[in-house]
PDB file of N, CA and C in Angstrom:
ATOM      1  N   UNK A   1      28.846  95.804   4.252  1.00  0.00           N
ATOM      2  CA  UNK A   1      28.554  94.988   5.411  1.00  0.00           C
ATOM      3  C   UNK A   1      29.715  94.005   5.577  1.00  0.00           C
ATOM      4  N   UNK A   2      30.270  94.057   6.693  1.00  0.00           N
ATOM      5  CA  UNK A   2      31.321  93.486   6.788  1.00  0.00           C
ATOM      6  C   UNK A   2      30.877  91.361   7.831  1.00  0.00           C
ATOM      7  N   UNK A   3      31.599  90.427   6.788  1.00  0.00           N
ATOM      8  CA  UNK A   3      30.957  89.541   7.410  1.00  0.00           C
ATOM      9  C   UNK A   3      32.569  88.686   7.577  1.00  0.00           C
ATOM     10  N   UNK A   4      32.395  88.096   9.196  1.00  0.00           N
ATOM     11  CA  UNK A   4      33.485  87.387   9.554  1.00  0.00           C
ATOM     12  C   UNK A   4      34.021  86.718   8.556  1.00  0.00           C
ATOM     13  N   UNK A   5      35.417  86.220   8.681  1.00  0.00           N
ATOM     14  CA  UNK A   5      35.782  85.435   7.349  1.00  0.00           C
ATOM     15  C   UNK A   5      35.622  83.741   7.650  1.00  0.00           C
ATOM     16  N   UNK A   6      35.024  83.590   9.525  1.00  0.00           N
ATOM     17  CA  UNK A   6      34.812  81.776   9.740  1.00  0.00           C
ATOM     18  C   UNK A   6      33.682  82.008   9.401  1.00  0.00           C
ATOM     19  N   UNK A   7      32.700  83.052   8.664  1.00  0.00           N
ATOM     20  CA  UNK A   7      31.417  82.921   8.519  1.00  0.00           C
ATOM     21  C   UNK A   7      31.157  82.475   6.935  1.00  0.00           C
ATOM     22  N   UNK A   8      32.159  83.624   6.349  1.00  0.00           N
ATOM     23  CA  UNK A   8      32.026  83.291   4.903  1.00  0.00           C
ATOM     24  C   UNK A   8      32.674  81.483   4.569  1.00  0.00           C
ATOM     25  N   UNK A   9      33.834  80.969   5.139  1.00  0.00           N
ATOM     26  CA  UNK A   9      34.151  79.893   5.048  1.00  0.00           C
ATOM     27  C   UNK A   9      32.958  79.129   5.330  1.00  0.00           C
ATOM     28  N   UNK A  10      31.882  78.909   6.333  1.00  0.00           N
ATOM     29  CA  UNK A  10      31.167  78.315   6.922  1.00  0.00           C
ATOM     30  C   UNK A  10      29.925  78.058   5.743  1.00  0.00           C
ATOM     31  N   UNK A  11      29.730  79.379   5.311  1.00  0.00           N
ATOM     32  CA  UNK A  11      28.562  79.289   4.262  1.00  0.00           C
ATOM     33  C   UNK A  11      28.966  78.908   2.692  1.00  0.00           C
ATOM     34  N   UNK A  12      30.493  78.720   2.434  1.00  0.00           N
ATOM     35  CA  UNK A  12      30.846  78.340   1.212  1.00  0.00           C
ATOM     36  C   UNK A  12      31.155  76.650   1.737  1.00  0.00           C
ATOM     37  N   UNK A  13      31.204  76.213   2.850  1.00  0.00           N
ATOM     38  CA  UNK A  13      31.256  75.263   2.964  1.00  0.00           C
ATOM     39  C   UNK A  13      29.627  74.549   2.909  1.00  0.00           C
ATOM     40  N   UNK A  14      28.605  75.508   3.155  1.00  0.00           N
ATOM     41  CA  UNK A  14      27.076  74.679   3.085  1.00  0.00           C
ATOM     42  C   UNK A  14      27.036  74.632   1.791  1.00  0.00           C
ATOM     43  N   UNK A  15      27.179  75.679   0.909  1.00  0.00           N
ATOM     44  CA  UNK A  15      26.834  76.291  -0.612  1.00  0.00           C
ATOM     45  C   UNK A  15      27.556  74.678  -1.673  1.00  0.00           C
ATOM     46  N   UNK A  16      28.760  74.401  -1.309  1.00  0.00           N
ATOM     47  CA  UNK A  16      29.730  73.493  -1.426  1.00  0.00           C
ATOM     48  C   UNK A  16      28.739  72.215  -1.730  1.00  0.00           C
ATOM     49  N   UNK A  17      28.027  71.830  -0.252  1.00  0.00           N
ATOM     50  CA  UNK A  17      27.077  70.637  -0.034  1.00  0.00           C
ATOM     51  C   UNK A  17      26.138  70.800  -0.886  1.00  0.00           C
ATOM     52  N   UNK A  18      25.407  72.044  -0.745  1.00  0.00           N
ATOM     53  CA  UNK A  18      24.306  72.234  -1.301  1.00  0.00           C
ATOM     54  C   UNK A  18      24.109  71.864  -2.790  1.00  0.00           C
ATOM     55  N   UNK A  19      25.443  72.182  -3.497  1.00  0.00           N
ATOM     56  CA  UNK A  19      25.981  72.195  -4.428  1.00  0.00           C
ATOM     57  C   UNK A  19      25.679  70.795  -4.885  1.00  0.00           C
ATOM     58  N   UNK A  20      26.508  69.550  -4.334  1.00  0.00           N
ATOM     59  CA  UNK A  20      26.019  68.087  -4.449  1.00  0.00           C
ATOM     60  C   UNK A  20      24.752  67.768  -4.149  1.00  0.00           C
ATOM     61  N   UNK A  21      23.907  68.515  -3.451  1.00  0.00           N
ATOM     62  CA  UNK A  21      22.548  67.514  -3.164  1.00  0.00           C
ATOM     63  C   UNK A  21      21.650  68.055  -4.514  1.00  0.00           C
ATOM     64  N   UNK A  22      22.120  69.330  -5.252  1.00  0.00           N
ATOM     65  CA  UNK A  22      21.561  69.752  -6.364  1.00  0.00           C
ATOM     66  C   UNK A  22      21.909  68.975  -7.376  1.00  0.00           C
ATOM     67  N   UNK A  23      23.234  68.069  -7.359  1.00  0.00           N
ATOM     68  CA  UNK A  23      24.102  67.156  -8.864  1.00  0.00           C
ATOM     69  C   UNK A  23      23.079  66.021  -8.576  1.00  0.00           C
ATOM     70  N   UNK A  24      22.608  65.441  -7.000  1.00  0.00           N
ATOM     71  CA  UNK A  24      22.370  64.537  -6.645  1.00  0.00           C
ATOM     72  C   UNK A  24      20.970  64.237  -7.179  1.00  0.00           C
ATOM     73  N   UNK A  25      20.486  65.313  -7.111  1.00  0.00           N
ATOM     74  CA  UNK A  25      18.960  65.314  -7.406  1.00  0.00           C
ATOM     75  C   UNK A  25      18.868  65.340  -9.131  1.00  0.00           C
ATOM     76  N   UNK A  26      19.669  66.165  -9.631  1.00  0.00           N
ATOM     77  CA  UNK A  26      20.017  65.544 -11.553  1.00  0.00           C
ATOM     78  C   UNK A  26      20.136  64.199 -11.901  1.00  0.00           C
ATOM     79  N   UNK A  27      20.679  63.591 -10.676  1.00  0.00           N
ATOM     80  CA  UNK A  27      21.026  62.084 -11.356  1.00  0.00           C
ATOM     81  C   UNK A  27      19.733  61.289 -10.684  1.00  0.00           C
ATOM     82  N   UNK A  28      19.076  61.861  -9.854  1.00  0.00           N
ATOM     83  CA  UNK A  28      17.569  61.467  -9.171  1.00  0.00           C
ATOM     84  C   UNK A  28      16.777  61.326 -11.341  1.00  0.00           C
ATOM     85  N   UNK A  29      16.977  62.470 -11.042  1.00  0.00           N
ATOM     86  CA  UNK A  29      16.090  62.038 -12.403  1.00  0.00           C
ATOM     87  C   UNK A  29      16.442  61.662 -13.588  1.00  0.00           C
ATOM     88  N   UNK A  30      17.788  61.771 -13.747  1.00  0.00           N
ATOM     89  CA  UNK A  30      18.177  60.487 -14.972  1.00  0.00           C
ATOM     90  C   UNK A  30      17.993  59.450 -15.006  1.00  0.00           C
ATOM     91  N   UNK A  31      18.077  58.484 -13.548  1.00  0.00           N
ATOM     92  CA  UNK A  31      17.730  57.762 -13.150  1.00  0.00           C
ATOM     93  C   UNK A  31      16.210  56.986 -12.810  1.00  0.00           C
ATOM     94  N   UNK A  32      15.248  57.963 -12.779  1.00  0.00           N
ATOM     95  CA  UNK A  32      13.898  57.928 -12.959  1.00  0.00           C
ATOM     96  C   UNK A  32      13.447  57.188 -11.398  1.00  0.00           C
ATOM     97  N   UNK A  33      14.090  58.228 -10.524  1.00  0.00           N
ATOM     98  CA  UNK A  33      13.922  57.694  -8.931  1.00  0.00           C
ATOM     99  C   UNK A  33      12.088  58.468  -9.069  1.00  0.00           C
ATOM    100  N   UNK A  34      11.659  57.808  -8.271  1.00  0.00           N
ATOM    101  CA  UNK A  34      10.356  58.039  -7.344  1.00  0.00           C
ATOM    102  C   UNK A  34      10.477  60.137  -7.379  1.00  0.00           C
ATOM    103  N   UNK A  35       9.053  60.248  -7.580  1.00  0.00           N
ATOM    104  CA  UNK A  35       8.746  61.299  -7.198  1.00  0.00           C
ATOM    105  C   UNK A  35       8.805  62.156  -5.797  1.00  0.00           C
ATOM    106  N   UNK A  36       8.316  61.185  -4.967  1.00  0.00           N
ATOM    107  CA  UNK A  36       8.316  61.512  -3.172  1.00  0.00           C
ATOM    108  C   UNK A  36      10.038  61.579  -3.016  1.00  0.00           C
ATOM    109  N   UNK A  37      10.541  60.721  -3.580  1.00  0.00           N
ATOM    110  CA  UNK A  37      12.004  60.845  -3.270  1.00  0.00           C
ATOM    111  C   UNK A  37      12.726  62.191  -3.924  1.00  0.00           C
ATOM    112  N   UNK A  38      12.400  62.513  -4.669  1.00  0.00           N
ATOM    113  CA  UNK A  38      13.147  63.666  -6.104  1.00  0.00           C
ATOM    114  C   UNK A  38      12.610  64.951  -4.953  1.00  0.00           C
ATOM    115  N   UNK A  39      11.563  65.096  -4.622  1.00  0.00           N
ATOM    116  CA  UNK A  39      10.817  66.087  -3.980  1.00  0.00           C
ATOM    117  C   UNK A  39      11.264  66.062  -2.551  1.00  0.00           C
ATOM    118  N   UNK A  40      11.805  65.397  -2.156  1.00  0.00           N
ATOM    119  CA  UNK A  40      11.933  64.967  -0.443  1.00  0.00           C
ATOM    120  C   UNK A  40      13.439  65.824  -0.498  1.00  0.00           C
ATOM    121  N   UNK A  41      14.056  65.743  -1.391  1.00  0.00           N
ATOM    122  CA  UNK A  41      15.639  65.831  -1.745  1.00  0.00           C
ATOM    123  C   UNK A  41      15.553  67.630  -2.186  1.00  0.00           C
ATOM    124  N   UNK A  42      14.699  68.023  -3.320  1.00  0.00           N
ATOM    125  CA  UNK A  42      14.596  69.095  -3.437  1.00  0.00           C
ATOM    126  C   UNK A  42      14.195  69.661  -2.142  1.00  0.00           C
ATOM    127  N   UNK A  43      13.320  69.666  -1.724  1.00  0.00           N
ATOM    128  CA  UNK A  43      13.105  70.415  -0.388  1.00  0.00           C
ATOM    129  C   UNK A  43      14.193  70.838   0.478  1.00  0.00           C
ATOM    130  N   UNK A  44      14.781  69.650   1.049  1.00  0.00           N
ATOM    131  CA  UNK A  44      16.435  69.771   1.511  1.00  0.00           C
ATOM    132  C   UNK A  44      16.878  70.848   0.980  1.00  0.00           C
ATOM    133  N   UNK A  45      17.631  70.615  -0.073  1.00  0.00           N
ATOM    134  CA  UNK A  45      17.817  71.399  -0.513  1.00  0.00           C
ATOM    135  C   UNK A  45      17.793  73.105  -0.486  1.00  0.00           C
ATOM    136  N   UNK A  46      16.525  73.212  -0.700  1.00  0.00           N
ATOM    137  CA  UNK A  46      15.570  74.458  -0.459  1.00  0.00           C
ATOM    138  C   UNK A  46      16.008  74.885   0.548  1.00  0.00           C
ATOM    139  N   UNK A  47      15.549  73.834   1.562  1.00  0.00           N
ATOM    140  CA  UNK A  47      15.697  74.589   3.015  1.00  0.00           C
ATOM    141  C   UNK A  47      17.270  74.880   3.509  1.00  0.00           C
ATOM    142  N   UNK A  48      18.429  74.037   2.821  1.00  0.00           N
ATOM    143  CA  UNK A  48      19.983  74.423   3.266  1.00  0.00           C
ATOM    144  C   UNK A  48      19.697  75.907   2.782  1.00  0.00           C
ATOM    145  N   UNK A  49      19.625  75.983   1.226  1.00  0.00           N
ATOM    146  CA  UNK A  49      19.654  77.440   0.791  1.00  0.00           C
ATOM    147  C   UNK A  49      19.376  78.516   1.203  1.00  0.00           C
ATOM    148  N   UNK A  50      18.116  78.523   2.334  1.00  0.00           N
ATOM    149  CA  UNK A  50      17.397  79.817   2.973  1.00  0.00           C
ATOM    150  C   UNK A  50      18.000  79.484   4.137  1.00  0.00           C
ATOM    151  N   UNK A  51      18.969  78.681   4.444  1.00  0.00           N
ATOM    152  CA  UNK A  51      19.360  78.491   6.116  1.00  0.00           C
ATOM    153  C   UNK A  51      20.678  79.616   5.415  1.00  0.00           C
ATOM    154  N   UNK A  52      21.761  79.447   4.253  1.00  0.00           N
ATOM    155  CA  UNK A  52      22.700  80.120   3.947  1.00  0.00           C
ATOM    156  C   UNK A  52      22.406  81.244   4.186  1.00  0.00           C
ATOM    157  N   UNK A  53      21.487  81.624   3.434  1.00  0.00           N
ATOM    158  CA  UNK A  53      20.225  83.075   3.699  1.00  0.00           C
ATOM    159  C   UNK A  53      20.590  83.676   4.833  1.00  0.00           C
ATOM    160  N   UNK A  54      19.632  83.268   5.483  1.00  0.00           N
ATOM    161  CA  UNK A  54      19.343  83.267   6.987  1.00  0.00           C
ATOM    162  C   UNK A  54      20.930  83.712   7.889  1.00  0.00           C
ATOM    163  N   UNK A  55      21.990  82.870   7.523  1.00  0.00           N
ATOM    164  CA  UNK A  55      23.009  82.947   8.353  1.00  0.00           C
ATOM    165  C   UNK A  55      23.944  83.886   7.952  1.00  0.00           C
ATOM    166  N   UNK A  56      23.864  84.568   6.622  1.00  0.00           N
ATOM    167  CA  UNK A  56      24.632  85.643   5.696  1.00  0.00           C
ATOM    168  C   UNK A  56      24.106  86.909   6.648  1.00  0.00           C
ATOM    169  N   UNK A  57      22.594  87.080   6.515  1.00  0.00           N
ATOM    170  CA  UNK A  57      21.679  88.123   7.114  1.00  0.00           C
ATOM    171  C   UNK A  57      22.158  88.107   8.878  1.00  0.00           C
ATOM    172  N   UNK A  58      21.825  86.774   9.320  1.00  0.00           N
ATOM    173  CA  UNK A  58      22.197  87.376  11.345  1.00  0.00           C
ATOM    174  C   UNK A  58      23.939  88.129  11.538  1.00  0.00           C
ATOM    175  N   UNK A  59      24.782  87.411  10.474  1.00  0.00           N
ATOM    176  CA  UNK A  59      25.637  87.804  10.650  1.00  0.00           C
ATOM    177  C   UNK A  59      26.096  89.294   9.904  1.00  0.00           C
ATOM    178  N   UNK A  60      25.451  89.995   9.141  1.00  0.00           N
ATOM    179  CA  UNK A  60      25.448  90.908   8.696  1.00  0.00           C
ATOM    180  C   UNK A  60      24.383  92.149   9.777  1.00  0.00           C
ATOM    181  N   UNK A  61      23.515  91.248  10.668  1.00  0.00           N
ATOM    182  CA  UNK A  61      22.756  92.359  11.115  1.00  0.00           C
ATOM    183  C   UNK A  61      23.688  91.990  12.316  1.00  0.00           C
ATOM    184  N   UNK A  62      24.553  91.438  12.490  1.00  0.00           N
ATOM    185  CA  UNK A  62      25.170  91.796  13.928  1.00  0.00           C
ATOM    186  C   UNK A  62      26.445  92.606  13.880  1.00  0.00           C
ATOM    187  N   UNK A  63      26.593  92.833  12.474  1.00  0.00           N
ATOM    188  CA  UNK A  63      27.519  93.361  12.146  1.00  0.00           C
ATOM    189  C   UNK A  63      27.465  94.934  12.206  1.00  0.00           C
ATOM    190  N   UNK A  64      26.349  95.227  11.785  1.00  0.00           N
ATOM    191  CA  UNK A  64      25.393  96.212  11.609  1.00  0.00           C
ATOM    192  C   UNK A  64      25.030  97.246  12.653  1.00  0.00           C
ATOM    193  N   UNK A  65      24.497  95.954  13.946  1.00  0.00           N
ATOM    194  CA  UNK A  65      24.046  96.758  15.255  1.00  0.00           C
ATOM    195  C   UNK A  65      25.424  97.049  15.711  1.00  0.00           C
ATOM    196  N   UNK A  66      26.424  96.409  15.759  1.00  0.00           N
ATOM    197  CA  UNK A  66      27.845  96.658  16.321  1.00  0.00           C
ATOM    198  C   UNK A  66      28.308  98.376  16.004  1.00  0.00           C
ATOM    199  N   UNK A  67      28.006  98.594  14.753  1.00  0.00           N
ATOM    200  CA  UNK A  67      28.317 100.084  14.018  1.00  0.00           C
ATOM    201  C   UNK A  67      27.440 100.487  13.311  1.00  0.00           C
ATOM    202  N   UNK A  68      26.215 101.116  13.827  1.00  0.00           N
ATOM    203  CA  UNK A  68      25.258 101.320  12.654  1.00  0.00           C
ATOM    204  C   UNK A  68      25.669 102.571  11.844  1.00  0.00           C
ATOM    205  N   UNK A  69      26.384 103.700  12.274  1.00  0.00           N
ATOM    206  CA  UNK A  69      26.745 104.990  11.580  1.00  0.00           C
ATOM    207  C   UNK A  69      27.559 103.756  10.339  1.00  0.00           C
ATOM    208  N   UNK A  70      28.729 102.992  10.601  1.00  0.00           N
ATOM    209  CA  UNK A  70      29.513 102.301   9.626  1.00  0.00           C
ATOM    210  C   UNK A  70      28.399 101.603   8.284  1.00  0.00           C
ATOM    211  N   UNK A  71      27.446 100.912   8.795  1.00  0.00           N
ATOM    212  CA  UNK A  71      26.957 100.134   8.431  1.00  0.00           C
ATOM    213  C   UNK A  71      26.074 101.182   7.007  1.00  0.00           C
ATOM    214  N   UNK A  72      25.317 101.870   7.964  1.00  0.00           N
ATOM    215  CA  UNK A  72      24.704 103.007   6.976  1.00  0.00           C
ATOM    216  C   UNK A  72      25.471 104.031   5.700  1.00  0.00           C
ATOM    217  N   UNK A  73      27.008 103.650   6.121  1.00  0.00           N
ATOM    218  CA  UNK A  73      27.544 104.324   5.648  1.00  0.00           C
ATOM    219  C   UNK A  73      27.883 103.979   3.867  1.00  0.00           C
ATOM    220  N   UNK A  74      28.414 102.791   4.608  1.00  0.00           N
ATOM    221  CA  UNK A  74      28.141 101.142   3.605  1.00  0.00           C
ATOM    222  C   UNK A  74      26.724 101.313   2.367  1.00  0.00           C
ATOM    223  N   UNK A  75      25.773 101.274   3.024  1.00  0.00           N
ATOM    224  CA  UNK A  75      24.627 101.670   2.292  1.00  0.00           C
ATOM    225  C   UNK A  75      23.692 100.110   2.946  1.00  0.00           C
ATOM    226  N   UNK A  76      24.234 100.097   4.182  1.00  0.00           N
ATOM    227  CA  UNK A  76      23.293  98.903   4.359  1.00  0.00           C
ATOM    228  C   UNK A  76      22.393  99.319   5.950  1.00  0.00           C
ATOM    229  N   UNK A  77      21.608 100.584   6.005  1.00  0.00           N
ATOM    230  CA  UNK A  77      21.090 100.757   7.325  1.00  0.00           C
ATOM    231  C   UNK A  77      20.100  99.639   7.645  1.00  0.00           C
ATOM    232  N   UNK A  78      19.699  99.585   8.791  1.00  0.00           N
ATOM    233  CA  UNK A  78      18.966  98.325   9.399  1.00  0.00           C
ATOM    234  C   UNK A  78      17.364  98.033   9.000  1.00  0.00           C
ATOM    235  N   UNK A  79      17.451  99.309   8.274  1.00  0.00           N
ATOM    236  CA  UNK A  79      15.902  99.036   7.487  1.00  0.00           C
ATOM    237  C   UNK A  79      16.144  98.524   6.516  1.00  0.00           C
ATOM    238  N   UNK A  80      17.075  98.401   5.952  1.00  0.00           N
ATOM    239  CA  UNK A  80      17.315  97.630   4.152  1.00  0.00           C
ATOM    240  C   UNK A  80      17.965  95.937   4.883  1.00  0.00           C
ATOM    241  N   UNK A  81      18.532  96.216   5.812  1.00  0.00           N
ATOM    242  CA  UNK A  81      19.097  94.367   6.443  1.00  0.00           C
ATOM    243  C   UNK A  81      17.731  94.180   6.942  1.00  0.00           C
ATOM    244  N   UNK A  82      16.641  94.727   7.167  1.00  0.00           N
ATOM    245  CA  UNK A  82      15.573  94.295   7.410  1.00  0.00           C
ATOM    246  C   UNK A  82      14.525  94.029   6.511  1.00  0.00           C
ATOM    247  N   UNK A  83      14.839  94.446   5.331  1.00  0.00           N
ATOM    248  CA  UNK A  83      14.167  94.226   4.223  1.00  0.00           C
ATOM    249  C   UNK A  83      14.554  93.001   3.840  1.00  0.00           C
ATOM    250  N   UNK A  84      15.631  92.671   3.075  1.00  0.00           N
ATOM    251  CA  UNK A  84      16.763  91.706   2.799  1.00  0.00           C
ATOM    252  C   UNK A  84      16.028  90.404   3.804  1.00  0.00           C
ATOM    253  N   UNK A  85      16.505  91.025   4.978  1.00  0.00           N
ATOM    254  CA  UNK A  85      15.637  89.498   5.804  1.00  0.00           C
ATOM    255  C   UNK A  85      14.562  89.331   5.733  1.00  0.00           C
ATOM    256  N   UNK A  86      13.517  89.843   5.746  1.00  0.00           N
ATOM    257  CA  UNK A  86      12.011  89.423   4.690  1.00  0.00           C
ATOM    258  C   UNK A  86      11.576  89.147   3.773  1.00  0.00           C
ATOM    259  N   UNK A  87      12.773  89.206   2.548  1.00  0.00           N
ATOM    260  CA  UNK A  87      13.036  89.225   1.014  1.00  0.00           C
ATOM    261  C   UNK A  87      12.795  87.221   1.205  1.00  0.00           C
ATOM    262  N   UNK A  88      13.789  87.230   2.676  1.00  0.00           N
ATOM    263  CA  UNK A  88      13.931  85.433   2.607  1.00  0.00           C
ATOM    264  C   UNK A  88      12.980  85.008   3.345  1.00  0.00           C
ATOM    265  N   UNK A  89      12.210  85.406   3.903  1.00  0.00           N
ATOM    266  CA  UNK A  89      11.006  84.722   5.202  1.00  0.00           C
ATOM    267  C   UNK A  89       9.958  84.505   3.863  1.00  0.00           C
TER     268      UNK A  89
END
């Protein structure tokens, strides 16, 4: 599956962030911050991660519908990018 390269930059740039709000939330609890807060932060979190998800998959299934003989060829037909995207819902 072939994925743009401003796409892959785009999602190593969330992964990057994501990356700090995960250090951020370690020092949440060394620190012995509030629960609602530690949890408010994880969630974030959570949700950047399945947005990376999410944006790996549209751009792989548009990649996909563009050439599906290519795509299948790959080993990624639109029933397995459709799996994959339910793997994350």
């Amino acid at each position: 599956m072939e994925i743009d390269a401003d796409v892959i930059a785009e999602l190593q740039r969330r992964l990057r962030r994501i990356e700090g709000q995960v250090r951020g939330i370690q020092n949440m609890l060394t620190e012995g911050r509030e629960c609602r807060d530690v949890v408010t932060q994880v969630a974030a979190a959570s949700r950047a991660l399945e947005q990376v998800g999410f944006r790996l998959l549209a751009a792989g299934l548009t990649s996909c519908l563009e050439d599906p003989e290519r795509a299948e060829a790959e080993g990624y037909p639109i029933a397995e990018v459709e799996r994959l995207f339910l793997t994350l819902a």
